[in-house]
N, C-alpha and C. Protein backbone atom coordinates (compact mmCIF):
# COMPACT_ATOMS: atom_id res chain seq x y z
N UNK A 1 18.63 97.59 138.25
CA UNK A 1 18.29 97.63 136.84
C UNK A 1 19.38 98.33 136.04
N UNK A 2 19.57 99.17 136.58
CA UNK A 2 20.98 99.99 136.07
C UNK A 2 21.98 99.28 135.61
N UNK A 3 22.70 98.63 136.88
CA UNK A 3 23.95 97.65 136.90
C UNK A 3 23.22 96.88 136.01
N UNK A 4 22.86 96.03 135.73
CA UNK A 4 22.22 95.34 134.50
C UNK A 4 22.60 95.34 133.09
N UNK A 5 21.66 96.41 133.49
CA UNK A 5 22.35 97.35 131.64
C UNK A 5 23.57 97.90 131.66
N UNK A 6 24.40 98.27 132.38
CA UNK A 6 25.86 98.43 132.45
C UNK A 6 26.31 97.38 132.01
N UNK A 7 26.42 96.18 133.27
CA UNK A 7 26.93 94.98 132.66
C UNK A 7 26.84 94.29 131.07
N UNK A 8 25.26 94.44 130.26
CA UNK A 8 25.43 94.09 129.24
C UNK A 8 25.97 94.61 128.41
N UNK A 9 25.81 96.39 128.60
CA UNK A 9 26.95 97.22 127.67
C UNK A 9 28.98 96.84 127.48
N UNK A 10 28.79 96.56 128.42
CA UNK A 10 30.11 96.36 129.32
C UNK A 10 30.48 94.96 128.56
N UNK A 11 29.40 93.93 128.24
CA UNK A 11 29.77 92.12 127.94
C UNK A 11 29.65 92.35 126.27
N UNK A 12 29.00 92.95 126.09
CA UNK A 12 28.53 93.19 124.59
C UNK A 12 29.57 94.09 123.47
N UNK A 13 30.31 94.85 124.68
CA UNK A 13 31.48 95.09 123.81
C UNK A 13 32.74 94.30 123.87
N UNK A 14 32.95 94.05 124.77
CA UNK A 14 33.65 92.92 125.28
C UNK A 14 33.63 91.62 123.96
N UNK A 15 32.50 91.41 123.85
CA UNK A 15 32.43 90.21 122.52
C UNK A 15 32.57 90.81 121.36
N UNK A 16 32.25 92.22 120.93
CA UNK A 16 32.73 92.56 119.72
C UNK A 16 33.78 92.85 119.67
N UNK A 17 34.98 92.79 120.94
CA UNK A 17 36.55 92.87 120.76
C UNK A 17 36.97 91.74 120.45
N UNK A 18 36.25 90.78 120.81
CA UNK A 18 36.90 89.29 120.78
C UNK A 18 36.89 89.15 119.58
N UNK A 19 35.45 89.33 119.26
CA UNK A 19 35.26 88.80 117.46
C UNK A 19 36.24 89.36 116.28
N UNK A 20 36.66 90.82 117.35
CA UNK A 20 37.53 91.49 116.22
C UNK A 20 38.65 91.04 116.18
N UNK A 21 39.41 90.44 117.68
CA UNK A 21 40.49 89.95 117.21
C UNK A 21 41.05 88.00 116.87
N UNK A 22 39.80 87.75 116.71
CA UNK A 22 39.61 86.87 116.36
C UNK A 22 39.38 86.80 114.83
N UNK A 23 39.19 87.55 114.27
CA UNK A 23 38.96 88.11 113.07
C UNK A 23 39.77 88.08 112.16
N UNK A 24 41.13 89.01 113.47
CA UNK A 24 41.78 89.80 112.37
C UNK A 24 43.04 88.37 112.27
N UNK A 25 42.80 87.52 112.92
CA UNK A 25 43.33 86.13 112.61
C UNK A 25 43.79 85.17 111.10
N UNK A 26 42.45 85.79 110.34
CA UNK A 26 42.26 85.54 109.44
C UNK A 26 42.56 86.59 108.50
N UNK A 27 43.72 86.11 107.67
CA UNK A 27 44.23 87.52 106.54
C UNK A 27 42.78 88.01 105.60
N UNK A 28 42.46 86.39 104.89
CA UNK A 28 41.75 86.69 103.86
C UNK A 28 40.21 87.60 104.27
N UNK A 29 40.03 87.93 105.69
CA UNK A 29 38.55 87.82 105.79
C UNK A 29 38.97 89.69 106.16
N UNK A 30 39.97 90.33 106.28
CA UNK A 30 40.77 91.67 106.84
C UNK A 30 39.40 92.70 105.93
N UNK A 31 39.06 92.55 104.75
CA UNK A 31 38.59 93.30 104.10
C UNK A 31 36.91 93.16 103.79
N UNK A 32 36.64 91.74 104.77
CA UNK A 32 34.96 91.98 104.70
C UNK A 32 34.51 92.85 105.45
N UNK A 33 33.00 93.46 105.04
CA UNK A 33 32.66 93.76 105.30
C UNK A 33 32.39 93.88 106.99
N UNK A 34 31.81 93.10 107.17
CA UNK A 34 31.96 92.65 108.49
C UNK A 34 32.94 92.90 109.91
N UNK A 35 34.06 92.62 109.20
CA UNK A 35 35.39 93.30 109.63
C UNK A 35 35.70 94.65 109.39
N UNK A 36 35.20 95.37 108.38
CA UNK A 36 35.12 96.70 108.16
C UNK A 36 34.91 97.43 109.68
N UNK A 37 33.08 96.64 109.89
CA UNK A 37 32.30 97.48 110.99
C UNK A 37 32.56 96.78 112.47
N UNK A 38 33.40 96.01 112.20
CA UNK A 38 33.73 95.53 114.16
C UNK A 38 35.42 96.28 114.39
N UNK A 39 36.26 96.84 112.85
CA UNK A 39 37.30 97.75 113.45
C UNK A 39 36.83 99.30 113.41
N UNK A 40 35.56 99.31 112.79
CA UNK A 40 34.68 101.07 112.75
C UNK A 40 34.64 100.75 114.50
N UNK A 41 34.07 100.12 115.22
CA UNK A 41 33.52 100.00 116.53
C UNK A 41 34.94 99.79 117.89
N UNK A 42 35.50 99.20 117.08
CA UNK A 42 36.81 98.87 118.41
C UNK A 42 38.23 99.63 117.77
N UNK A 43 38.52 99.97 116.61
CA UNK A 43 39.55 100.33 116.39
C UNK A 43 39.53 102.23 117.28
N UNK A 44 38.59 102.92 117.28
CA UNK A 44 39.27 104.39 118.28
C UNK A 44 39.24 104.11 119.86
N UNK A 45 38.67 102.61 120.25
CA UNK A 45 39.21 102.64 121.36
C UNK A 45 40.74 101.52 121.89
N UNK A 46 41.00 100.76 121.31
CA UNK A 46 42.36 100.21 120.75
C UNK A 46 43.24 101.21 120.40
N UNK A 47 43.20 102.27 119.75
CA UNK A 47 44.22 102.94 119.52
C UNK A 47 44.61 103.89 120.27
N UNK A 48 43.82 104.17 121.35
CA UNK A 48 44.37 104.77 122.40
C UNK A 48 45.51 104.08 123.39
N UNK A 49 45.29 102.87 123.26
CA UNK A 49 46.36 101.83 123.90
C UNK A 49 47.67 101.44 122.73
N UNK A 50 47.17 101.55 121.49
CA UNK A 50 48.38 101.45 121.04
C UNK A 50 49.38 102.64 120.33
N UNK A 51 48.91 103.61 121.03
CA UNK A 51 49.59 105.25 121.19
C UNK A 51 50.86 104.94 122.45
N UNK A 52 50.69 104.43 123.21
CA UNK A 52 51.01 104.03 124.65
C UNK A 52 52.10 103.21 124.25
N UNK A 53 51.15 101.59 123.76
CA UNK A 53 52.34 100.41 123.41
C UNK A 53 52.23 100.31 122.02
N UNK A 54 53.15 100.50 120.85
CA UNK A 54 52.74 100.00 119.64
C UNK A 54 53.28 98.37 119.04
N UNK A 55 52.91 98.54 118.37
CA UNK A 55 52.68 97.09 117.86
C UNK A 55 54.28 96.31 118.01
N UNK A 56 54.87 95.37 119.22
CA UNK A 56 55.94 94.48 118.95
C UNK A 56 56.31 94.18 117.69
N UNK A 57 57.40 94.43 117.09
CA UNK A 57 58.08 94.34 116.05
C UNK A 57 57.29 94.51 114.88
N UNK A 58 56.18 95.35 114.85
CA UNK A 58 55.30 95.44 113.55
C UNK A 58 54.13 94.73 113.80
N UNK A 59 54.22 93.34 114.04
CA UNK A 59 53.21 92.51 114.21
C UNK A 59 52.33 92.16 115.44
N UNK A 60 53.01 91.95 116.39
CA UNK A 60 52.27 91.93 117.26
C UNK A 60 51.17 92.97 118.23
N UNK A 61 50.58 93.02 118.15
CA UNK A 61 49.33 94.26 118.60
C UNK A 61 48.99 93.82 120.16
N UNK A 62 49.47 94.48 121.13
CA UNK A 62 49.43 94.09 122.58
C UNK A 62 47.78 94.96 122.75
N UNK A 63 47.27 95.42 122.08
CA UNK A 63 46.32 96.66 122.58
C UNK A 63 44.69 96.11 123.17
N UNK A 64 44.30 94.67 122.03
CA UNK A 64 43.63 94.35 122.71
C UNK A 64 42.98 93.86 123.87
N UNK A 65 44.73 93.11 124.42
CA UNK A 65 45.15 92.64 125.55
C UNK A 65 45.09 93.89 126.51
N UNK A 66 45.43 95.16 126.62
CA UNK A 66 44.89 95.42 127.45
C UNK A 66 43.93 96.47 127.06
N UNK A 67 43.22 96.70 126.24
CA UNK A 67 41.68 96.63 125.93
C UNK A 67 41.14 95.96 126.94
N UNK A 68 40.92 94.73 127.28
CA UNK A 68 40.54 93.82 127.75
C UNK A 68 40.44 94.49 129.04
N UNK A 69 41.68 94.12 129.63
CA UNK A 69 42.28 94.40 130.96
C UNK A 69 41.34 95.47 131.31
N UNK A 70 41.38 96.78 130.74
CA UNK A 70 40.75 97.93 131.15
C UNK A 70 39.58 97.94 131.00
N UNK A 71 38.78 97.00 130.13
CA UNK A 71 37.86 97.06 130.24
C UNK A 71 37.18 96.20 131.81
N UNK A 72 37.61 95.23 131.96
CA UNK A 72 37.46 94.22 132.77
C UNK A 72 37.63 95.38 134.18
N UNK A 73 38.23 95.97 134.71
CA UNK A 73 38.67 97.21 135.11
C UNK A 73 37.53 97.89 135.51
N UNK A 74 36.99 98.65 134.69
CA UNK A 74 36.27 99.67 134.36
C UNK A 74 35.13 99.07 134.57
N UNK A 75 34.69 98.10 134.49
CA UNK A 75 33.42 97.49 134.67
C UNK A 75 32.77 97.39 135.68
N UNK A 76 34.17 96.86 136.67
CA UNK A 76 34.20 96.23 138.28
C UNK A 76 33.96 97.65 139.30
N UNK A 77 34.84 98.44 138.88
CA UNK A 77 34.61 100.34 139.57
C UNK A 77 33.69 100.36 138.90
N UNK A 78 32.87 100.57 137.61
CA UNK A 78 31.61 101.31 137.98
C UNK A 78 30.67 100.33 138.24
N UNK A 79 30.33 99.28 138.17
CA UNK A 79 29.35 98.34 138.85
C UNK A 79 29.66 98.57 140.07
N UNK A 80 30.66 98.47 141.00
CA UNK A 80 31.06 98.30 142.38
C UNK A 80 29.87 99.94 142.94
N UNK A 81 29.96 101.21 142.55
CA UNK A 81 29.30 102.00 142.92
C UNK A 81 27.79 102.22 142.27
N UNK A 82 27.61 101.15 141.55
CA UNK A 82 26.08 101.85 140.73
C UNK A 82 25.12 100.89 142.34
């Protein structure tokens, strides 16, 4: 039951990274609302990765990429022991 609810914590943020950078795809949409509260939710953990790597020539943002990674990571070790 545990692993369960791990896993959905674990998938559920996972999709609000996607959405965010799927998001931020779109210039005009940078300042909805919406977008406000999915970079309130993923931007302090993204920026710990892009302390590390910052953004390729200004533009490119490697962080979600391994956002990802670590999350995908982190999931597998603590499911593997719950």
């Amino acid at each position: 039951m545990l692993a369960s609810f791990v896993k959905v914590l674990f998938t559920t943020y996972t999709l609000i990274l996607l959405a965010k950078v799927i998001g931020s795809w779109f210039p005009q949409g940078r300042d909805h609302s919406i977008m406000r509260f999915l970079n309130f939710l993923t931007d302090p953990y993204l920026n710990i990765f892009r302390k590390i790597i910052p953004p390729i020539g200004g533009m490119i943002d490697l962080s979600p990429l391994i956002g990802f990674l670590v999350l995908q990571f982190a999931e597998t070790i603590i499911l593997r022991y719950i």
